[in-house]
C-alpha atoms as a PDB file:
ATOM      1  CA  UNK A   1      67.620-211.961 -14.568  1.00  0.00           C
ATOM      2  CA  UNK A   2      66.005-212.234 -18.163  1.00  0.00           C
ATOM      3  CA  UNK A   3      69.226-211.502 -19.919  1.00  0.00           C
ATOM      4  CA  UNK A   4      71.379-213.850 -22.497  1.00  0.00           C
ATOM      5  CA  UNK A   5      74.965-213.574 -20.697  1.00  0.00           C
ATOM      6  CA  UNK A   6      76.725-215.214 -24.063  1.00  0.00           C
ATOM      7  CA  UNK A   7      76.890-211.828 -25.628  1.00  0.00           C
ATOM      8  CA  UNK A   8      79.333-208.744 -24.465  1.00  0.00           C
ATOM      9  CA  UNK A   9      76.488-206.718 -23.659  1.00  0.00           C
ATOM     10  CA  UNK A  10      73.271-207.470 -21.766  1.00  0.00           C
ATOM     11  CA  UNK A  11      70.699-208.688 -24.722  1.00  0.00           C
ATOM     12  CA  UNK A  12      67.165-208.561 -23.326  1.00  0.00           C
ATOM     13  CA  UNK A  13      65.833-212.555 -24.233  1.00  0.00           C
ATOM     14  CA  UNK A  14      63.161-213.598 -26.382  1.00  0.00           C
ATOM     15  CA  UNK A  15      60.865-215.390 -22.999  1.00  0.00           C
ATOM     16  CA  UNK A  16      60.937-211.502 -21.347  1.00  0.00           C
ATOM     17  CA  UNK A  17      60.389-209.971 -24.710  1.00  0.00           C
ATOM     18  CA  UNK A  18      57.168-212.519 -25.034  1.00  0.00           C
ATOM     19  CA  UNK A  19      56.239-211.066 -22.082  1.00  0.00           C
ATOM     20  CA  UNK A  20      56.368-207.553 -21.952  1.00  0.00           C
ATOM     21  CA  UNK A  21      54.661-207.669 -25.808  1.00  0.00           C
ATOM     22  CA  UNK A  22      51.722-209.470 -23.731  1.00  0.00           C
ATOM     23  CA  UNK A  23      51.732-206.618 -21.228  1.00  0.00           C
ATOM     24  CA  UNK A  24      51.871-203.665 -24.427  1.00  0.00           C
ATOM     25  CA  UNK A  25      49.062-205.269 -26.109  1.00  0.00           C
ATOM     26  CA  UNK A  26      47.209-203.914 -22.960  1.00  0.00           C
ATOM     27  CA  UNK A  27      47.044-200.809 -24.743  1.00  0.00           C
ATOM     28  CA  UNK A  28      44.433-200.683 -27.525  1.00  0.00           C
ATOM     29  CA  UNK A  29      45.845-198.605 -29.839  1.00  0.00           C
ATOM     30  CA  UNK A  30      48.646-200.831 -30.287  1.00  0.00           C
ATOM     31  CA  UNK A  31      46.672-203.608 -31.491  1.00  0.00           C
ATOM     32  CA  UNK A  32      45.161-201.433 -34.243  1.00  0.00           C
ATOM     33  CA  UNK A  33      48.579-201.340 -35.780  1.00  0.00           C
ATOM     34  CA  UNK A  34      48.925-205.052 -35.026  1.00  0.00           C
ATOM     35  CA  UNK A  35      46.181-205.527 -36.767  1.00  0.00           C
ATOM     36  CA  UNK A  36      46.603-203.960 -40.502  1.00  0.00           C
ATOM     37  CA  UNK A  37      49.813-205.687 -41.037  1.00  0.00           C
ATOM     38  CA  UNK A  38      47.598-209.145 -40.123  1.00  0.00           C
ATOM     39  CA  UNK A  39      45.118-208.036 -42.501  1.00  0.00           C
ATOM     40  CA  UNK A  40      47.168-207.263 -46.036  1.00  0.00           C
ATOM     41  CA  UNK A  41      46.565-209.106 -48.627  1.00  0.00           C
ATOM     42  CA  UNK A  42      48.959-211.871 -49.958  1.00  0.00           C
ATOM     43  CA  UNK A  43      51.246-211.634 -52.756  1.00  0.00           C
ATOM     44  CA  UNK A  44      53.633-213.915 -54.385  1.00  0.00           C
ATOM     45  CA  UNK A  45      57.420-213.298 -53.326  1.00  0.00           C
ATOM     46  CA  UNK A  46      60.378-214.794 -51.763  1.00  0.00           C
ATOM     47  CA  UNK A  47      58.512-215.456 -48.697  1.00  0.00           C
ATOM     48  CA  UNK A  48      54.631-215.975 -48.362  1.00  0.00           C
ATOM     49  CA  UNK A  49      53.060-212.820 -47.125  1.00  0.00           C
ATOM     50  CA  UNK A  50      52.023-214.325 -44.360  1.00  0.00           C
ATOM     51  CA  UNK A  51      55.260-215.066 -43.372  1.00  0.00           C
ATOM     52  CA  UNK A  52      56.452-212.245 -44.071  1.00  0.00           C
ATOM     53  CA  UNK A  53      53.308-210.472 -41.863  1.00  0.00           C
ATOM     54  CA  UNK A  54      54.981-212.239 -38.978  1.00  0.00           C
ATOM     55  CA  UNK A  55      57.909-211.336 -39.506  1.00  0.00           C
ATOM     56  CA  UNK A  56      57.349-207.467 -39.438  1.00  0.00           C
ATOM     57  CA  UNK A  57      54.948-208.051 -36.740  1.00  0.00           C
ATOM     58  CA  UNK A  58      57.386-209.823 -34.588  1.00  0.00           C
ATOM     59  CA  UNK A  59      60.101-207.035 -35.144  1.00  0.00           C
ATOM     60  CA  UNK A  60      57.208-204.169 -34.248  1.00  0.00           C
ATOM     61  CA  UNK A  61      56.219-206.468 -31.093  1.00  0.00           C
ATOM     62  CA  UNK A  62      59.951-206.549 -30.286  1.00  0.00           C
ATOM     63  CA  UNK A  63      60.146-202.847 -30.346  1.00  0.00           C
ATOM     64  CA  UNK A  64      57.295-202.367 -28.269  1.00  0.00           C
ATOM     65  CA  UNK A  65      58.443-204.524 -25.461  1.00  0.00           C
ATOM     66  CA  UNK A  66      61.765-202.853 -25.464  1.00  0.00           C
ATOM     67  CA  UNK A  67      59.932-199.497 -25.805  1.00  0.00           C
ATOM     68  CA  UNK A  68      58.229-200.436 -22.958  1.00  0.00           C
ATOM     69  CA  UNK A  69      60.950-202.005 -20.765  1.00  0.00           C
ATOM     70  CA  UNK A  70      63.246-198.728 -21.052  1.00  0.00           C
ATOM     71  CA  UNK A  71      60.006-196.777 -20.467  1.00  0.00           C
ATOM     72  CA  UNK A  72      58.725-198.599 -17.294  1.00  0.00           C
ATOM     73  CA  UNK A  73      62.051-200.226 -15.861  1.00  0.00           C
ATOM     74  CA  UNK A  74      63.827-196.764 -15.002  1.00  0.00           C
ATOM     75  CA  UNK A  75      61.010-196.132 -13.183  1.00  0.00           C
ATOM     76  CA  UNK A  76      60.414-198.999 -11.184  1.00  0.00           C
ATOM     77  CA  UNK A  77      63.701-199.124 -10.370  1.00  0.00           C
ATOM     78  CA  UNK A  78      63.682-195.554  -8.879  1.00  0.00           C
ATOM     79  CA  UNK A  79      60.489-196.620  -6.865  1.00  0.00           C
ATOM     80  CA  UNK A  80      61.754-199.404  -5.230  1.00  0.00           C
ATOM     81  CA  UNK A  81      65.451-197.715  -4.365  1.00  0.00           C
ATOM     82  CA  UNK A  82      63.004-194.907  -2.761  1.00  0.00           C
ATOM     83  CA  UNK A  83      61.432-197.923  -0.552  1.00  0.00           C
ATOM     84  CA  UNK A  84      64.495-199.614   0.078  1.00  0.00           C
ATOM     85  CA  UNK A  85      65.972-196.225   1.546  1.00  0.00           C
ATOM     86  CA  UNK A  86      62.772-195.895   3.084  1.00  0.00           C
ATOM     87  CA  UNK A  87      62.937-199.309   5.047  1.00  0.00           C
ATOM     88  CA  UNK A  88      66.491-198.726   5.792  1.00  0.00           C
ATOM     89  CA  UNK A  89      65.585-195.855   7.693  1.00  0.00           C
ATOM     90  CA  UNK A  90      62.694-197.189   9.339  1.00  0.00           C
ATOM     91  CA  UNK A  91      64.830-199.946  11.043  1.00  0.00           C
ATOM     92  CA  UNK A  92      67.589-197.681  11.723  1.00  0.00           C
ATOM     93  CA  UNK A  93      65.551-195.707  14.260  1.00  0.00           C
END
């Protein structure tokens, strides 16, 4: 599926995390908060604040998509074991 297999544990990868930020970003008041990290001002530091802007926005897209995944996964899942039982039936009659 979309899962690094290198790891013990299943680690969702950074291609399916790309894409389930592109489906949050459906929701518009997610892109406010998006948005006011993009638009701070830069300061002098270790890293550019620019940089550092992506940064933090990369780690709040990350936990949006993963947000989302446990949120909609679950429930897709359920949906389609109702249809598979469903079919199952239907071709056991």
């Amino acid at each position: 599926m979309n899962f690094a297999t290198e790891f013990d544990e299943p680690v969702l990868t950074d291609e399916y995390l790309d894409s389930l930020i592109e489906k949050w970003r459906q929701f518009p008041n997610e892109k406010k908060q998006e948005q006011s990290i993009e638009k701070k001002e830069q300061r002098p530091g270790l890293f550019s604040q620019s940089e550092s802007q992506r940064m933090q926005l990369r780690q709040i897209q990350k936990e949006k998509a993963i947000k989302y995944y446990l949120e909609t996964v679950p429930n897709d899942l359920q949906r389609l074991s109702t249809q598979v039982e469903q079919i199952k039936t239907y071709f056991q009659n």
